[in-house]
Each structure stands twice: as structure tokens, then as C-alpha cells.
Protein backbone atom coordinates (compact mmCIF):
# COMPACT_ATOMS: atom_id res chain seq x y z
CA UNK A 1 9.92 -17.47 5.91
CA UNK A 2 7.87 -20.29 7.22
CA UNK A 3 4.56 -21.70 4.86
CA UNK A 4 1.76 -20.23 7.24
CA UNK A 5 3.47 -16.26 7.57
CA UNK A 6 3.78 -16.46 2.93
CA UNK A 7 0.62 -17.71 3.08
CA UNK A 8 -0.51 -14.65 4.78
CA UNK A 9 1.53 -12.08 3.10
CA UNK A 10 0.40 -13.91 -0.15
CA UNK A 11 -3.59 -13.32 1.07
CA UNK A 12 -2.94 -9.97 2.65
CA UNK A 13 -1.60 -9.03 -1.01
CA UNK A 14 -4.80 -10.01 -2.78
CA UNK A 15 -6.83 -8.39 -0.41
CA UNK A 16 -4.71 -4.98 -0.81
CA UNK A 17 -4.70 -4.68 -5.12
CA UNK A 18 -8.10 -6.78 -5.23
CA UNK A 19 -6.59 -8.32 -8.73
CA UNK A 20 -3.53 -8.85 -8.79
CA UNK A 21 -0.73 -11.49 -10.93
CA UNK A 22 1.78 -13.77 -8.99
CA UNK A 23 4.47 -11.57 -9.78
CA UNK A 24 2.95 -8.50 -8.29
CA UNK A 25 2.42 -10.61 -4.98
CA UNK A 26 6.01 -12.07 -5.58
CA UNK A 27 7.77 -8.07 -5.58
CA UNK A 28 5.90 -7.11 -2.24
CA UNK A 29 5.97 -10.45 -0.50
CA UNK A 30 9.75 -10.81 -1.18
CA UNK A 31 9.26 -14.34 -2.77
CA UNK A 32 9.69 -16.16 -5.93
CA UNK A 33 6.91 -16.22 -8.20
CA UNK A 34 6.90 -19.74 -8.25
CA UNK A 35 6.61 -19.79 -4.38
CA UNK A 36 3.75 -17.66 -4.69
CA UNK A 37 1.90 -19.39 -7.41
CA UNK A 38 1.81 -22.57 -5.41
CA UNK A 39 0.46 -20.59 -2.26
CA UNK A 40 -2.06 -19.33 -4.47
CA UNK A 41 -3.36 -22.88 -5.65
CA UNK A 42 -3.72 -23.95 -1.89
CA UNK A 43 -5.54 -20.70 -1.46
CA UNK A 44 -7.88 -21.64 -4.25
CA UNK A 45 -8.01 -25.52 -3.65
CA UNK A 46 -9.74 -24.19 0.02
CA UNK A 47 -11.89 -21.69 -2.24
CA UNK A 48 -10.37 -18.56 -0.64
CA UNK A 49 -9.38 -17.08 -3.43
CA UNK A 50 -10.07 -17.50 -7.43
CA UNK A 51 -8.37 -16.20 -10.96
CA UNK A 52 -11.10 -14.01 -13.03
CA UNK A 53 -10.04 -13.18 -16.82
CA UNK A 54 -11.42 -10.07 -18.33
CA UNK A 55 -10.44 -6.28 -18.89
CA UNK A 56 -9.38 -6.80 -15.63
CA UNK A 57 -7.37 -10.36 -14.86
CA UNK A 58 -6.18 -11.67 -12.16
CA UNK A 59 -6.60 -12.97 -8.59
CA UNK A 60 -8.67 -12.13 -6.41
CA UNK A 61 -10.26 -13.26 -2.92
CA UNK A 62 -13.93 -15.01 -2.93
CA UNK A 63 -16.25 -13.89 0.22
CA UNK A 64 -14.87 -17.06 1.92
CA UNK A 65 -11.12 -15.29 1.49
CA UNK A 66 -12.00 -12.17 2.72
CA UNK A 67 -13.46 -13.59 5.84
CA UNK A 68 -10.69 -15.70 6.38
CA UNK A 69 -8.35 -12.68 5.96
CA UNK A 70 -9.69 -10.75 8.07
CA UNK A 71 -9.62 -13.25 11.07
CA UNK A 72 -6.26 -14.47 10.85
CA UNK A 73 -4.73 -10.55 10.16
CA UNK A 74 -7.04 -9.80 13.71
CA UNK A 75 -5.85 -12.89 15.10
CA UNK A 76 -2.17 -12.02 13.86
CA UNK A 77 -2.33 -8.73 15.64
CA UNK A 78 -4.11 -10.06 18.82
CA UNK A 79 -0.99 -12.62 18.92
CA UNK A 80 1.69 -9.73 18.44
CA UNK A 81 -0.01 -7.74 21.65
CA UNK A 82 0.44 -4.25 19.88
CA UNK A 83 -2.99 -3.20 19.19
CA UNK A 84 -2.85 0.12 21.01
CA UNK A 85 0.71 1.20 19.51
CA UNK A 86 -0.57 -0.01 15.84
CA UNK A 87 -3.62 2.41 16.57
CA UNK A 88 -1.65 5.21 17.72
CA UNK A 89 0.31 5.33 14.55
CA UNK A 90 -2.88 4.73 12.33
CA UNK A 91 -4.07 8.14 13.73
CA UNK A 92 -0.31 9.62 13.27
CA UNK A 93 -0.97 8.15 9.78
CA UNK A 94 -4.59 10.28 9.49
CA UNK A 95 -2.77 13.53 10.00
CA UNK A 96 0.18 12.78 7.39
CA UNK A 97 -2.34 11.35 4.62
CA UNK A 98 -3.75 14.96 3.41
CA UNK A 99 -0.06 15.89 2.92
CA UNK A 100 0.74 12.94 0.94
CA UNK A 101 -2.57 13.57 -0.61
CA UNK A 102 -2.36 17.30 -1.53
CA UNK A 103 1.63 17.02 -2.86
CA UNK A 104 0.47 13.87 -5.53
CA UNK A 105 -2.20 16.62 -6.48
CA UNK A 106 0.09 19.36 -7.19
CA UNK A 107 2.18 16.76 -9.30
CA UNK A 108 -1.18 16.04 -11.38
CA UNK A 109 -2.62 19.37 -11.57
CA UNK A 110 -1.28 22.58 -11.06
CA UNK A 111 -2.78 25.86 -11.27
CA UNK A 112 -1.59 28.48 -14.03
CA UNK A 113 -3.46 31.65 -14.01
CA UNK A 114 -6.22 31.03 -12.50
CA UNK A 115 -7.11 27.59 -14.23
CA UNK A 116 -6.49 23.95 -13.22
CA UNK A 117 -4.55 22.48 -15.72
CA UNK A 118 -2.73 18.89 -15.98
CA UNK A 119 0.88 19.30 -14.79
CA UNK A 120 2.80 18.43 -18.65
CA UNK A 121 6.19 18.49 -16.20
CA UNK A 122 6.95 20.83 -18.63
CA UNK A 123 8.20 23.68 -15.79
CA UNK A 124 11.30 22.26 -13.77
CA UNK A 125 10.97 24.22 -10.95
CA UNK A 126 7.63 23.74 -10.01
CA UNK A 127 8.09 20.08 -10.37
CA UNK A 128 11.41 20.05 -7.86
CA UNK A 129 9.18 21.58 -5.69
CA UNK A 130 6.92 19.07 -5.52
CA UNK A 131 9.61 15.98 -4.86
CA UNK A 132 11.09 18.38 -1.74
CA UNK A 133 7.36 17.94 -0.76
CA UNK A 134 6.99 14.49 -1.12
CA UNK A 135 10.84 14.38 0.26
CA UNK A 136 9.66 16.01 3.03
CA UNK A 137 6.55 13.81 3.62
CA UNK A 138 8.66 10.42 2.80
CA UNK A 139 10.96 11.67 6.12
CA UNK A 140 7.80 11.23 8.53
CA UNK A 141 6.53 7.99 6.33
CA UNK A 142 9.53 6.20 6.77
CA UNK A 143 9.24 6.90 10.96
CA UNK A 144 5.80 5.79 10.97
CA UNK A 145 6.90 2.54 8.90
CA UNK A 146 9.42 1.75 11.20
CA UNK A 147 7.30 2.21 14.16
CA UNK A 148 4.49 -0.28 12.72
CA UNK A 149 7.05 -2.96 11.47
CA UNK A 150 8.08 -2.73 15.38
CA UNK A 151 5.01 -3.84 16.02
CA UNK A 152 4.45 -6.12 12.90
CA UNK A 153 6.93 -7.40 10.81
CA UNK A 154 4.93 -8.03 7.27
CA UNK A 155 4.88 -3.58 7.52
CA UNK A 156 8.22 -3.36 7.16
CA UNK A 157 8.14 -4.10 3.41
CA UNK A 158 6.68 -0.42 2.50
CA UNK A 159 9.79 1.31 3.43
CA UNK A 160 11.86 -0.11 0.69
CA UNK A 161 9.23 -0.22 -1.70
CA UNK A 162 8.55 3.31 -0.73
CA UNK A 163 11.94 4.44 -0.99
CA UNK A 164 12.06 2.46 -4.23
CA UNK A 165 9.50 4.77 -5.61
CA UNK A 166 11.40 7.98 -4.44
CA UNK A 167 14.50 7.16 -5.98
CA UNK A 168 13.08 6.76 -9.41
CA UNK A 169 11.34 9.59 -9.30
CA UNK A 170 14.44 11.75 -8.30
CA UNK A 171 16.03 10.13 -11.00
CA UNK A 172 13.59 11.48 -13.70
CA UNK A 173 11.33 8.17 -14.08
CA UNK A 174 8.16 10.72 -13.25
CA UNK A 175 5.70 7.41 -13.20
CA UNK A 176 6.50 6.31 -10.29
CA UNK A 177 5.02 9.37 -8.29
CA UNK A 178 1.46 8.83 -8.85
CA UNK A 179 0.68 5.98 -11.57
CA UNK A 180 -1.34 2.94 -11.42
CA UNK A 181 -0.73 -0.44 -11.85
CA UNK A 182 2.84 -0.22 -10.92
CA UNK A 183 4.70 0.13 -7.71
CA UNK A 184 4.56 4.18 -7.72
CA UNK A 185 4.58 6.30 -4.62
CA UNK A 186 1.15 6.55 -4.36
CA UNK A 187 0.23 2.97 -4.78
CA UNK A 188 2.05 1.64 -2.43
CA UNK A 189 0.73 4.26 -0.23
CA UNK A 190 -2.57 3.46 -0.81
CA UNK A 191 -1.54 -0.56 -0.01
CA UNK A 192 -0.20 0.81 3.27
CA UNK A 193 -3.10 2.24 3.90
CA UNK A 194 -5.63 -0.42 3.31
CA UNK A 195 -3.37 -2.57 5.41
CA UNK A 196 -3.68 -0.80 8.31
CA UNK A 197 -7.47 -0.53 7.94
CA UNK A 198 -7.75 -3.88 7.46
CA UNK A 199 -5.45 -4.99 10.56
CA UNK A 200 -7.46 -2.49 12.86
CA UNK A 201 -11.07 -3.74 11.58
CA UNK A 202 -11.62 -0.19 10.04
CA UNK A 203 -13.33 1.67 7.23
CA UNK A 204 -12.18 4.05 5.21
CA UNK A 205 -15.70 5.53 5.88
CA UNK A 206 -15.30 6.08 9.42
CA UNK A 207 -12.29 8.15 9.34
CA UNK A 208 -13.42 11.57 9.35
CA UNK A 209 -14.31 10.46 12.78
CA UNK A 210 -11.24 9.30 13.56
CA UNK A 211 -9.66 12.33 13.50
CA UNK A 212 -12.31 14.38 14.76
């Protein structure tokens, strides 16, 4: 991987968890986390990004590293010539989301006679049922994946983390469905999401129009 495409994975990685540790960036960038901490001092040595300690620690991008994000991910996708296929499977990605959505509910909460109650995980059955849902919903994900690392490589490292999820939650480790701070299901959903937001110039605002 050449110095200028880690540099971006490294700043597209900040801009996706908004905090985030050099090993975090290391497990989705596919690099060392020695690699990535010396990315990260360049990145702050220009002021584009800065480490904040707190309840909350980590790095994160100043105004300056937002705005430069945001112009080289544009200028990335300008480069690639694939705007209109990326935005045809952002809106393929509108109609899935709900799904994706409504099944991480159901493995929250589920309803049990008439009131919404946490799911304890307690009932088997209803639980297999919702992995053949997310099963089911992982199928189409991994398409769509496929059809935006196509058009840009960097997206082609949410199938395996995606997949990575899946299998650990068929294998009993229920955490990595729908909990924070680690690479669960719905994390890195929520990264691949962002992403494509970001590389389009969108809001998360604006979508109900989009799929209006």
C-alpha cells in the first residue's frame, strides 16, 4: 500500500468512529499499528487531526482534517470516474438499511405479551430467528460491498469485517451483533454507512429524500 492511499484510509478511519486508538485504525486499515501511529503524527504535525484524553480518548480530526477529508475522498472518487455507479448502490443501500435496522431491533428488544422488553437471549428460537434475518440481510450486504469496492477499493474492507462479525455471532459470541465500541455487525455497518455519505457529499439528514 503506497504512503498517500494509508494516509487516507488512516483519515477516512478517524472521520468514521470520530475517536478512535491506533489499533482500531490498524484492524480496518489492514496495517500495523506502528504504521498507523506514524501516519497519525504526520496527520497531526499538519494539524489535521489531534489526540483528546477524557471519558472519551482518542483521535480525532480538527476542522482543518475534516475539510481536508472531505476534498481528497471527493477528489478520490472524481479520479476513480464511478460517481454514478457509487450513487446507484447508495440508494440500493437506502432500501436494505431499515432491514438491517429493524432485525438489530428485534435482537435488542422483543415483544412478549404485549410489552417491549430487552431480549435476555434467554429463548433460542426466537434468537435463531433473528441471525436467519440478519443471514438473510448479510447475502444482499455482501453484493452491494462488492459492487462499491468495484468501484473503490478502500470499500472492500467491510466484507470481511462484516463477515467477521457474522461468524462470531453464529458461533454464540452474541456481542458482536449490535455492541459498541467493538467491531460488531452493526458498527461496522454504521462505518459503511458514514463512508458512503461522506464519499457522495451527503447527510444523513437528507435521506428521507433520497428515497422518496
Amino acid at each position: 500500500m503506497s504512503p498517500a492511499a494509508l494516509e487516507l484510509l488512516v483519515l477516512n478511519g478517524v472521520r468514521l468512529k470520530g475517536f478512535a486508538d491506533a489499533s482500531a485504525l490498524a484492524a480496518s486499515c489492514d496495517a500495523s499499528a506502528a504504521e498507523v501511529e506514524g501516519v497519525l503524527a504526520e496527520l497531526r504535525d499538519r494539524g489535521a487531526v489531534l489526540h483528546r484524553e477524557g471519558r472519551v480518548s482518542g483521535w480525532t480530526l480538527t476542522p482543518a482534517g475534516r475539510e481536508e477529508h472531505a476534498r481528497r475522498v471527493a477528489a478520490e472518487l472524481v479520479a476513480a470516474g464511478c460517481a454514478p455507479e457509487l450513487e446507484g448502490v447508495y440508494h440500493d443501500f437506502l432500501r436494505l438499511n431499515p432491514r438491517l435496522l429493524a432485525t438489530a431491533s428485534a435482537w435488542q428488544v422483543r415483544d412478549v405479551g404485549g410489552q417491549t422488553v430487552a431480549n435476555d437471549h434467554g429463548d433460542a428460537a426466537y434468537d435463531a430467528g433473528v441471525i436467519a434475518e440478519l443471514l438473510q440481510v448479510h447475502a444482499d450486504a455482501e453484493r452491494l460491498v462488492d459492487r462499491m469496492a468495484a468501484c473503490l477499493e478502500r470499500f472492500g474492507r467491510y466484507g470481511p469485517r462484516l463477515q467477521a462479525a457474522v461468524a462470531k455471532v453464529k458461533a454464540g459470541d452474541l456481542d458482536w451483533f449490535t455492541r459498541p465500541l467493538i467491531d460488531s455487525y452493526h458498527t461496522v455497518w454504521f462505518e459503511l454507512h458514514e463512508d458512503l455519505l461522506a464519499t457522495l457529499g451527503k447527510e444523513r439528514s437528507q435521506e428521507s429524500k433520497e428515497l422518496a
